[in-house]
N, C-alpha and C. Protein backbone atom coordinates (compact mmCIF):
# COMPACT_ATOMS: atom_id res chain seq x y z
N UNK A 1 148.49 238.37 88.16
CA UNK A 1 149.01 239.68 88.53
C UNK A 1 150.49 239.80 88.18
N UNK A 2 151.55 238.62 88.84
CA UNK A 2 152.66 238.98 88.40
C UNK A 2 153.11 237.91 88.30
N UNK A 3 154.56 237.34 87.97
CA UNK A 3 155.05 236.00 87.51
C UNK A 3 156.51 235.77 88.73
N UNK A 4 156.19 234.74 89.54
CA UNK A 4 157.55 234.03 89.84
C UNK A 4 157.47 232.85 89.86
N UNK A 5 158.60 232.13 89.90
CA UNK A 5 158.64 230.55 89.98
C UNK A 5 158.60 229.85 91.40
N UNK A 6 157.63 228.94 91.22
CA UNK A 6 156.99 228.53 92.26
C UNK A 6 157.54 226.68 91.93
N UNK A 7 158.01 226.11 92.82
CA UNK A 7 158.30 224.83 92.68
C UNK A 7 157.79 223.95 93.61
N UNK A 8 157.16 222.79 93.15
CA UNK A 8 156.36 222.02 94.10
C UNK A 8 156.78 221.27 94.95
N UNK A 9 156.40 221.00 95.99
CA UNK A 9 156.46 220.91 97.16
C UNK A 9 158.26 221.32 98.30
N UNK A 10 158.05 223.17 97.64
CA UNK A 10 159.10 223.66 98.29
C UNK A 10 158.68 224.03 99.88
N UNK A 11 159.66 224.09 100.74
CA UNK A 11 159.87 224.28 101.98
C UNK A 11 160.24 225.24 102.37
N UNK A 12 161.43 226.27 101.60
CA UNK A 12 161.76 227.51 101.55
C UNK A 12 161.44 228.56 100.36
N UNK A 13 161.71 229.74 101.00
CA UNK A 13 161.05 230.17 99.82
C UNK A 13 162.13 231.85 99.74
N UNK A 14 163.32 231.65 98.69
CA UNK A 14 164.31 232.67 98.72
C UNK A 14 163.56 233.66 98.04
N UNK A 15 164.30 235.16 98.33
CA UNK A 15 163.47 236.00 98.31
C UNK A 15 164.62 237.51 97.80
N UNK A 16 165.05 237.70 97.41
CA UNK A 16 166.12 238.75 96.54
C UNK A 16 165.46 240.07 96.10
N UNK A 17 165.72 241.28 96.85
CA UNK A 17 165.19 242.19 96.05
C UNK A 17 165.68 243.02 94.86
N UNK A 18 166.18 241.92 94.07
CA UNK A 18 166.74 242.63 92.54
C UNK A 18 167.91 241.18 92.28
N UNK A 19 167.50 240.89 90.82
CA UNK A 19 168.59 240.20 90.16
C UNK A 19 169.72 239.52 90.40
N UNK A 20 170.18 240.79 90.87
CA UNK A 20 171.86 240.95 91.09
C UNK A 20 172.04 241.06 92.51
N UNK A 21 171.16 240.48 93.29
CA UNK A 21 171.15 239.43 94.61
C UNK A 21 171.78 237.92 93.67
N UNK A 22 171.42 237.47 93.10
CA UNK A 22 171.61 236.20 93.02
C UNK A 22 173.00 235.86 92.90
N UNK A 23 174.24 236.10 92.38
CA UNK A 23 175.37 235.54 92.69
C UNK A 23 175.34 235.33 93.88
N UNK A 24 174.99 235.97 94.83
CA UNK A 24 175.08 235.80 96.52
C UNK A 24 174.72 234.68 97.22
N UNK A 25 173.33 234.77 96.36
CA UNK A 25 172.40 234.39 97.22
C UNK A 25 172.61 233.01 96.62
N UNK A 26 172.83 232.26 95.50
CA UNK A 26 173.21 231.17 94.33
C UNK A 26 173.70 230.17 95.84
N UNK A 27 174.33 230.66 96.85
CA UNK A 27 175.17 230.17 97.89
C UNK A 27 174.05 229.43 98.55
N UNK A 28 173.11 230.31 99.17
CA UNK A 28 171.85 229.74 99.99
C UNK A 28 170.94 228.61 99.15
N UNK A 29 170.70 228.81 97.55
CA UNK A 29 170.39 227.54 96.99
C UNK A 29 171.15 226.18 97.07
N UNK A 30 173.04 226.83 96.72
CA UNK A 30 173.56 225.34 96.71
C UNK A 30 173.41 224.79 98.31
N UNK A 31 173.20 225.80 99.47
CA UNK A 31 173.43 224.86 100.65
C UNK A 31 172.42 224.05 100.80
N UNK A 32 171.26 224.59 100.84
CA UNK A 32 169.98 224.27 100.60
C UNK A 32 169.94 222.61 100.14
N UNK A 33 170.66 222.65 98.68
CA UNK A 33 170.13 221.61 97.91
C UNK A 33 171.14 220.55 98.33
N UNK A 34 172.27 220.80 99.04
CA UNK A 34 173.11 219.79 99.69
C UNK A 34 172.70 218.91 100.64
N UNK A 35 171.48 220.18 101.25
CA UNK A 35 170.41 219.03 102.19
C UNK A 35 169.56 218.50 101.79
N UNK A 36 169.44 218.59 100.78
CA UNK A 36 168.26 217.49 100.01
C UNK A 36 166.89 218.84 100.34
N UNK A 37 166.94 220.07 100.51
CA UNK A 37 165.51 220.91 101.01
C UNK A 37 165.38 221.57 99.64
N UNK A 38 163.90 221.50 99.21
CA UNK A 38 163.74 221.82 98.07
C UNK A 38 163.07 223.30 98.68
N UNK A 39 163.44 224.11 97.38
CA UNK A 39 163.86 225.23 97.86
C UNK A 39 162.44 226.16 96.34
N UNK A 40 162.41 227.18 96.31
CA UNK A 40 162.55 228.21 95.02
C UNK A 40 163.69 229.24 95.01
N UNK A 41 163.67 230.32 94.25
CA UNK A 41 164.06 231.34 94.39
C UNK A 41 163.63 232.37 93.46
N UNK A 42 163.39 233.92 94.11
CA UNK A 42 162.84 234.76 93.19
C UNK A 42 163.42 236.13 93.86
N UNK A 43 163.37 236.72 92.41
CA UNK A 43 163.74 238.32 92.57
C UNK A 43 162.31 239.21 92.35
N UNK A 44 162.02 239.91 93.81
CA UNK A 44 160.66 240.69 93.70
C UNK A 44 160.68 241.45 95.09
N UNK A 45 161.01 242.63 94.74
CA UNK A 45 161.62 243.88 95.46
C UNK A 45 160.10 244.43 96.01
N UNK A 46 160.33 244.79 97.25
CA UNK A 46 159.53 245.16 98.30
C UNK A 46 158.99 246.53 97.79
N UNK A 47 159.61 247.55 96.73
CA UNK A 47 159.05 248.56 96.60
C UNK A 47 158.58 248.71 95.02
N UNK A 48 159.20 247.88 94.26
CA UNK A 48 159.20 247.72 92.50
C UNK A 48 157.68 246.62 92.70
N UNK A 49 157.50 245.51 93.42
CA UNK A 49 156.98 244.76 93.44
C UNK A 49 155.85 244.45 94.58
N UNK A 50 155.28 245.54 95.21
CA UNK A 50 154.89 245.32 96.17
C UNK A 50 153.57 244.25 96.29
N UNK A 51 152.54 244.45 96.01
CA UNK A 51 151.26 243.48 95.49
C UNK A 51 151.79 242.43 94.93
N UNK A 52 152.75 241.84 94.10
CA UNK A 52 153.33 240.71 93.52
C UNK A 52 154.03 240.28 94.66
N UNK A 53 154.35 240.77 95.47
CA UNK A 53 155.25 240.16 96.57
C UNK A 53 154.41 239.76 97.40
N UNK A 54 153.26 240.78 97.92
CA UNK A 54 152.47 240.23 98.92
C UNK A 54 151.69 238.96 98.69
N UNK A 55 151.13 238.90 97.00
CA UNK A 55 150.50 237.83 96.56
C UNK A 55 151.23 236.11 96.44
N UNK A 56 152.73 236.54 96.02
CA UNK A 56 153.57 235.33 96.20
C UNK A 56 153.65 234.79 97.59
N UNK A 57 154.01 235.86 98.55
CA UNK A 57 153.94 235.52 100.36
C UNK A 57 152.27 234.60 100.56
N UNK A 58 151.66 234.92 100.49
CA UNK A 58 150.34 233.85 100.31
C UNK A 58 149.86 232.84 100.18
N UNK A 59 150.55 232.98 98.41
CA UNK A 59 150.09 231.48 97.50
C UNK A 59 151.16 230.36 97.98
N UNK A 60 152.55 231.43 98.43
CA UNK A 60 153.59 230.55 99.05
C UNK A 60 152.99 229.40 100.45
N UNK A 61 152.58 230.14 101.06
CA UNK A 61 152.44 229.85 102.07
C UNK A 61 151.06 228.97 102.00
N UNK A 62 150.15 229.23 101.28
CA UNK A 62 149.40 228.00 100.66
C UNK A 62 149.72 226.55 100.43
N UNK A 63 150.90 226.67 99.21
CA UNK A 63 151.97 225.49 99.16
C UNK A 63 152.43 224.88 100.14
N UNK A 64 152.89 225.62 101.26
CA UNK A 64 153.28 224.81 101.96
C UNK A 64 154.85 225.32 102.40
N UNK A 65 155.11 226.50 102.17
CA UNK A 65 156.35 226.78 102.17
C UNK A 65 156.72 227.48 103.71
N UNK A 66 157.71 227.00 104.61
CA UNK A 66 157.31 226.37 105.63
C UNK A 66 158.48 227.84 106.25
N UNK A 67 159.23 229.00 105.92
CA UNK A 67 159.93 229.64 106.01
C UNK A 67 160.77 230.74 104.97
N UNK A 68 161.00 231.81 104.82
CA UNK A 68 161.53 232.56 103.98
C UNK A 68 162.69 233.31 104.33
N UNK A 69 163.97 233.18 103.03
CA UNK A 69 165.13 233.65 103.22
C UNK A 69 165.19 234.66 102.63
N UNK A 70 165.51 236.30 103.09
CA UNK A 70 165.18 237.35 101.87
C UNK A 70 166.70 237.86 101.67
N UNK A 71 166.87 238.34 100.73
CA UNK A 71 168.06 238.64 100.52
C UNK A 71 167.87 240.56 100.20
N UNK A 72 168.41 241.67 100.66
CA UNK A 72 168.35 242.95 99.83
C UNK A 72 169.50 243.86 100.06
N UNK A 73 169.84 244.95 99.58
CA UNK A 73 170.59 245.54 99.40
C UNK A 73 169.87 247.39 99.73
N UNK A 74 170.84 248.08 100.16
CA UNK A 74 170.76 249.44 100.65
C UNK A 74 169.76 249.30 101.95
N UNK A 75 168.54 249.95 101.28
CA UNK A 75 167.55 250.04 102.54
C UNK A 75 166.86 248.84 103.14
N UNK A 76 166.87 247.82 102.37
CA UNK A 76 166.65 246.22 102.81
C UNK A 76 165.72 246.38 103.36
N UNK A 77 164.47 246.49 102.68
CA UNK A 77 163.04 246.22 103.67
C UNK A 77 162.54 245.19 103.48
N UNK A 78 162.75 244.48 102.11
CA UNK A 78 162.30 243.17 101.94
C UNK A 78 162.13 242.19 102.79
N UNK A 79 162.79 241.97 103.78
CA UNK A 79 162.96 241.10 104.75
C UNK A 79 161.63 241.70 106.03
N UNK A 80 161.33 242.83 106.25
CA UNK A 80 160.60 243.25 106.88
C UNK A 80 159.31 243.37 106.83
N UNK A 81 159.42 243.59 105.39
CA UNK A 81 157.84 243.16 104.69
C UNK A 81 157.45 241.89 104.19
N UNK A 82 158.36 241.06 104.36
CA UNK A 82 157.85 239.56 104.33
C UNK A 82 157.36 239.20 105.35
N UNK A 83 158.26 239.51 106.47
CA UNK A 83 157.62 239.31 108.04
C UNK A 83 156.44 240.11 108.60
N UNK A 84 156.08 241.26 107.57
CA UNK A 84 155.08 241.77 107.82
C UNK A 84 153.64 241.20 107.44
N UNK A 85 153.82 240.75 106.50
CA UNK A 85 153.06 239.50 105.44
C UNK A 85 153.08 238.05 106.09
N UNK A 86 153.77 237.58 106.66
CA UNK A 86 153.67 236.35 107.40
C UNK A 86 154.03 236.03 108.90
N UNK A 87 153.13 234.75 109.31
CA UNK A 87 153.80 234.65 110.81
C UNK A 87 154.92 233.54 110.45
N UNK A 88 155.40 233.17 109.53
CA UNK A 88 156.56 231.81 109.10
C UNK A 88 157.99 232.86 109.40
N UNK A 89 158.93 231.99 109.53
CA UNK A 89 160.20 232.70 110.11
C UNK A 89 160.87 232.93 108.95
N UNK A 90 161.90 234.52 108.93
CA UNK A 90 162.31 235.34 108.27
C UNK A 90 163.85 235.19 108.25
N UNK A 91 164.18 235.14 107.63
CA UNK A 91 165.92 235.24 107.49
C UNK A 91 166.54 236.31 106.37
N UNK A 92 167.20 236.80 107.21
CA UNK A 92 167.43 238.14 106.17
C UNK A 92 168.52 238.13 106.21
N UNK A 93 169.10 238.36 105.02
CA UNK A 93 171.27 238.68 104.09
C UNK A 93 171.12 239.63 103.86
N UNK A 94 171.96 240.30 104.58
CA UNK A 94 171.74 241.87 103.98
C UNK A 94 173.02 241.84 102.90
N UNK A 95 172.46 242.45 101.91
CA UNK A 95 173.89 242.52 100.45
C UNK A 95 174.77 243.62 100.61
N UNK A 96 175.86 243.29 99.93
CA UNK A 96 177.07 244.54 99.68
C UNK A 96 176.45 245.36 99.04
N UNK A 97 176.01 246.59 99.06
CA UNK A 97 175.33 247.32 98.12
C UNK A 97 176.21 248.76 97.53
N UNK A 98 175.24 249.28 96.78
CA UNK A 98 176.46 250.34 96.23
C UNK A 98 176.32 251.63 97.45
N UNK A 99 176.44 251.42 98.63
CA UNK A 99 176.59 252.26 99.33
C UNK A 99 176.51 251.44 100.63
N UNK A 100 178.03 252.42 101.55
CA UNK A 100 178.95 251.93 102.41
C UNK A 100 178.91 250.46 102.56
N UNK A 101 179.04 249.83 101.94
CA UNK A 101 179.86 248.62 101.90
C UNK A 101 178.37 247.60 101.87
N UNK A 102 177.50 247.75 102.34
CA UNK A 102 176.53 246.93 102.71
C UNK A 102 176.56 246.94 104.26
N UNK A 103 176.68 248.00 104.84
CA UNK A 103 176.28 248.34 106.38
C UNK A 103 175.06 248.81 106.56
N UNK A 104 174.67 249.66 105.72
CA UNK A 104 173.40 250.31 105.55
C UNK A 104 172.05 249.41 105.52
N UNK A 105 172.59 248.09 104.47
CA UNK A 105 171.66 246.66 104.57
C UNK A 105 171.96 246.21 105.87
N UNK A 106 172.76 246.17 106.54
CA UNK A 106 172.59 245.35 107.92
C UNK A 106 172.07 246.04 108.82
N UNK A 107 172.31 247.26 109.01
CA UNK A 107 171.74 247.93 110.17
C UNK A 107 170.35 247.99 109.70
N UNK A 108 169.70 248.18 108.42
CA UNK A 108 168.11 248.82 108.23
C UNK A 108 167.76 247.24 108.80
N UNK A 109 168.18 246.05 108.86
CA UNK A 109 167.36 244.90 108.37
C UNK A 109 167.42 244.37 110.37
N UNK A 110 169.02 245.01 110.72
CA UNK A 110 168.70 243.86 112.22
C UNK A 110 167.94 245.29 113.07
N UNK A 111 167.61 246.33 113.44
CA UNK A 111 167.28 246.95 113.89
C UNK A 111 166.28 247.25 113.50
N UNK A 112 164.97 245.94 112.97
CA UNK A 112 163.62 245.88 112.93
C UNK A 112 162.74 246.00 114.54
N UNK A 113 161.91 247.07 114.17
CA UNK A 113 161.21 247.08 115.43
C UNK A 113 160.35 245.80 116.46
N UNK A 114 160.32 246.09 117.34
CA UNK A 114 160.56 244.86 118.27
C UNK A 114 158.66 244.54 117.95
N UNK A 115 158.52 243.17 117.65
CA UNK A 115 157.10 242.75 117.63
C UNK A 115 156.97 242.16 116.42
N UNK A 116 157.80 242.27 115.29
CA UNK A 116 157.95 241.64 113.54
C UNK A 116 159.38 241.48 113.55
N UNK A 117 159.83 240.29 114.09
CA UNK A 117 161.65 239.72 113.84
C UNK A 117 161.63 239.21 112.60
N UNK A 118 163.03 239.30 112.98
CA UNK A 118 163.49 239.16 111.54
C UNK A 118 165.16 238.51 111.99
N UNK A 119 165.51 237.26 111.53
CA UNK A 119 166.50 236.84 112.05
C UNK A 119 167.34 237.31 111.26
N UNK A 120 168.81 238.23 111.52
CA UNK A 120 169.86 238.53 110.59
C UNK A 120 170.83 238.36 110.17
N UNK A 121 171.94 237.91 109.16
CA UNK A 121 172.97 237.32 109.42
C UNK A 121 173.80 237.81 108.75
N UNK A 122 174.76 237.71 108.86
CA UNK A 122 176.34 238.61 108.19
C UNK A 122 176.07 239.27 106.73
N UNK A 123 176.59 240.29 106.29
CA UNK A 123 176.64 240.83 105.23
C UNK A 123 177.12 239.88 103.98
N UNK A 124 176.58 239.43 102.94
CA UNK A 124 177.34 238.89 101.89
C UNK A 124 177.38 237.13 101.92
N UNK A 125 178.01 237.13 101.53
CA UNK A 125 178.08 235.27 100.93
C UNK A 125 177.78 234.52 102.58
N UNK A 126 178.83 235.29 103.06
CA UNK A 126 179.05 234.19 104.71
C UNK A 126 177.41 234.34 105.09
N UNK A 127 177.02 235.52 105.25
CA UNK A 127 175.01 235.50 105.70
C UNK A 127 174.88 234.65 104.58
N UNK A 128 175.00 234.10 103.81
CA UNK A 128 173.84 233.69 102.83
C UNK A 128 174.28 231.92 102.54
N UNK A 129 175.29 231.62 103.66
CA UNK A 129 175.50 230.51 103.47
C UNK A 129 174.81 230.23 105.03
N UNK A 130 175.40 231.05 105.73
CA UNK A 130 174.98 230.58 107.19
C UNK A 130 173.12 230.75 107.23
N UNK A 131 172.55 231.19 106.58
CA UNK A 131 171.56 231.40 106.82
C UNK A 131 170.79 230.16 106.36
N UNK A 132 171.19 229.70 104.83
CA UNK A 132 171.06 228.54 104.49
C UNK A 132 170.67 227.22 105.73
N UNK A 133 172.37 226.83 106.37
CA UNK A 133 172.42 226.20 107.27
C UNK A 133 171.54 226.77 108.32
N UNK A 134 170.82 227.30 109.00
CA UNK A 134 170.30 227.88 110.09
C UNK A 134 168.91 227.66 109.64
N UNK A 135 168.91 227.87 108.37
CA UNK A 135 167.10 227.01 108.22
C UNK A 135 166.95 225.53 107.90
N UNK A 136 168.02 225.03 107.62
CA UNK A 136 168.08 223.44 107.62
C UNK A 136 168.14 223.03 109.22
N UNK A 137 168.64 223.68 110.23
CA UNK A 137 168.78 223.55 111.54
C UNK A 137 167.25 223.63 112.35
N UNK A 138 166.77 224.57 111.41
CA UNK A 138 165.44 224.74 111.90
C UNK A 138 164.23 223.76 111.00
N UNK A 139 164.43 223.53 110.52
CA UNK A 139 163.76 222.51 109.30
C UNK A 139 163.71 221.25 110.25
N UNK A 140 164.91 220.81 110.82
CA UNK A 140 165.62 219.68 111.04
C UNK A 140 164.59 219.09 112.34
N UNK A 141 164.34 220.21 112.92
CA UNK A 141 163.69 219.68 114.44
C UNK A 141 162.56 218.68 114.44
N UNK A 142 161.98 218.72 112.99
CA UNK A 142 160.81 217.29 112.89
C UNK A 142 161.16 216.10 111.99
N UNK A 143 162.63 216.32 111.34
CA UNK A 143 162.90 215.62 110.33
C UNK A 143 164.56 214.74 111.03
N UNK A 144 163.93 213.64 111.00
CA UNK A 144 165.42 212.86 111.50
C UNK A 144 166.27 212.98 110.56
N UNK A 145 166.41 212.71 109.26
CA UNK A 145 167.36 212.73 107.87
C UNK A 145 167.83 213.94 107.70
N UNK A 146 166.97 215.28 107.74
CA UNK A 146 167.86 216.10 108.06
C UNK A 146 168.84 216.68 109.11
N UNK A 147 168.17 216.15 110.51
CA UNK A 147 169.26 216.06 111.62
C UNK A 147 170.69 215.07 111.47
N UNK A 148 170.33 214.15 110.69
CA UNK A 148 171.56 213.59 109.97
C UNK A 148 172.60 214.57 109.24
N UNK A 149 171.77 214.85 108.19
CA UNK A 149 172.54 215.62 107.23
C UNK A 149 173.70 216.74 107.68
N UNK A 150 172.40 217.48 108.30
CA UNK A 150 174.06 218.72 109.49
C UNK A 150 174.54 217.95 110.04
N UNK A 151 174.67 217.56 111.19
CA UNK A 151 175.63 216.46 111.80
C UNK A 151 177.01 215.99 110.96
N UNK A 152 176.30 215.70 109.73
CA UNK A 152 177.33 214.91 108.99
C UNK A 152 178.16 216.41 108.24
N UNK A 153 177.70 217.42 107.95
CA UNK A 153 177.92 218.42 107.55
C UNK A 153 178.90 219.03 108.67
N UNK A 154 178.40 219.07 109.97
CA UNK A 154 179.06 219.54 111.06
C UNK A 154 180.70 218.90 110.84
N UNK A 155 180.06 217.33 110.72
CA UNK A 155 181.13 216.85 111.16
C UNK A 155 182.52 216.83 109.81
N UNK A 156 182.08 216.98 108.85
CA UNK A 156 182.94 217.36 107.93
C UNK A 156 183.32 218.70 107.90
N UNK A 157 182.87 219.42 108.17
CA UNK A 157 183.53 221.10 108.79
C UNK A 157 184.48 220.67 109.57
N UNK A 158 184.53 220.20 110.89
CA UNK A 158 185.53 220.11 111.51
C UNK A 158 186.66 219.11 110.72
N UNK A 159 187.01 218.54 109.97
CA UNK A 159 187.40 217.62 109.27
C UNK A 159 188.47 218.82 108.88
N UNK A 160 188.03 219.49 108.18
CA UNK A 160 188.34 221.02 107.21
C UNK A 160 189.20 221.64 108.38
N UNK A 161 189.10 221.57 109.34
CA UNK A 161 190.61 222.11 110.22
C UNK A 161 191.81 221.46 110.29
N UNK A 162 192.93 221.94 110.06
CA UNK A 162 194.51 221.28 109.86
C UNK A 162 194.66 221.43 111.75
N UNK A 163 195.22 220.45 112.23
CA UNK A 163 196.05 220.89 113.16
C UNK A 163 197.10 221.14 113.24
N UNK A 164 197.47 222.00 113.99
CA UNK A 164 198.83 222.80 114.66
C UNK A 164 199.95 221.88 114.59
N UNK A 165 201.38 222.04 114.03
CA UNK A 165 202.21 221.06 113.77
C UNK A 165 203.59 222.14 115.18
């Protein structure tokens, strides 16, 4: 029916509705792959792509792909219709889009009706890094090596603060 890249034995499964998500979203792969979580990523828009999207949400979840990060811009339903398509947990970046700043993506995406969540996180790079980390956090709860990994991640964040002279 339609073509995305599917990588074996991924755990996440990024989700961009258009292209030009990906500088953004490029963030949520590198965090991703810092944890050692093998990841995909694909551009396939909730309204350009609908049947190709629903069919990837599926075969995904066949694989084995254990959670989905969606990334969209303006009306951002992508994230809503993934969660509509699956009971696996949703993480949604809402993008800077070409209209008001990328507020329009945050409000359509966290003010999903109550009964299909959708977890949401900051507009732009910072959502799409934190979101990263927040599914390695959630990944982590059966995996000791990755409870390592943040930890050690944690603990080099704080490292990254100067103190007060």
């Amino acid at each position: 029916m339609g073509t995305y890249v599917t990588v074996e034995n991924a755990r996440v499964g990024i989700l961009m509705g258009s292209a030009s998500d990906w500088p953004t979203m490029k963030r949520t792969s590198e965090m991703l792959s810092s944890f050692g979580i093998t990841h995909e990523s694909n551009a396939l828009s909730a309204h350009r792509n609908a049947e190709i999207l629903k069919q990837y949400i599926e075969e995904a979840e066949a694989r084995g792909i254990e959670l989905f990060i969606c990334a969209a811009g303006g009306a951002a339903h992508l994230a809503g219709v993934v969660a509509a398509h699956t009971e696996k947990p949703v993480l949604a970046c809402p993008m800077q889009a070409w209209s008001l700043d990328g507020l329009d993506s945050l409000l359509s995406t966290v003010q999903m009706p109550k009964g299909i969540p959708v977890a949401t996180f900051a507009i732009g790079s910072a959502g799409a890094t934190n979101a990263a980390i927040f599914a390695a956090q959630m990944l982590a709860m059966g995996d000791e090596s990755l409870k390592t990994a943040i930890s050690d991640f944690r603990a080099n964040q704080a490292k990254k603060v100067a103190p007060l002279e």
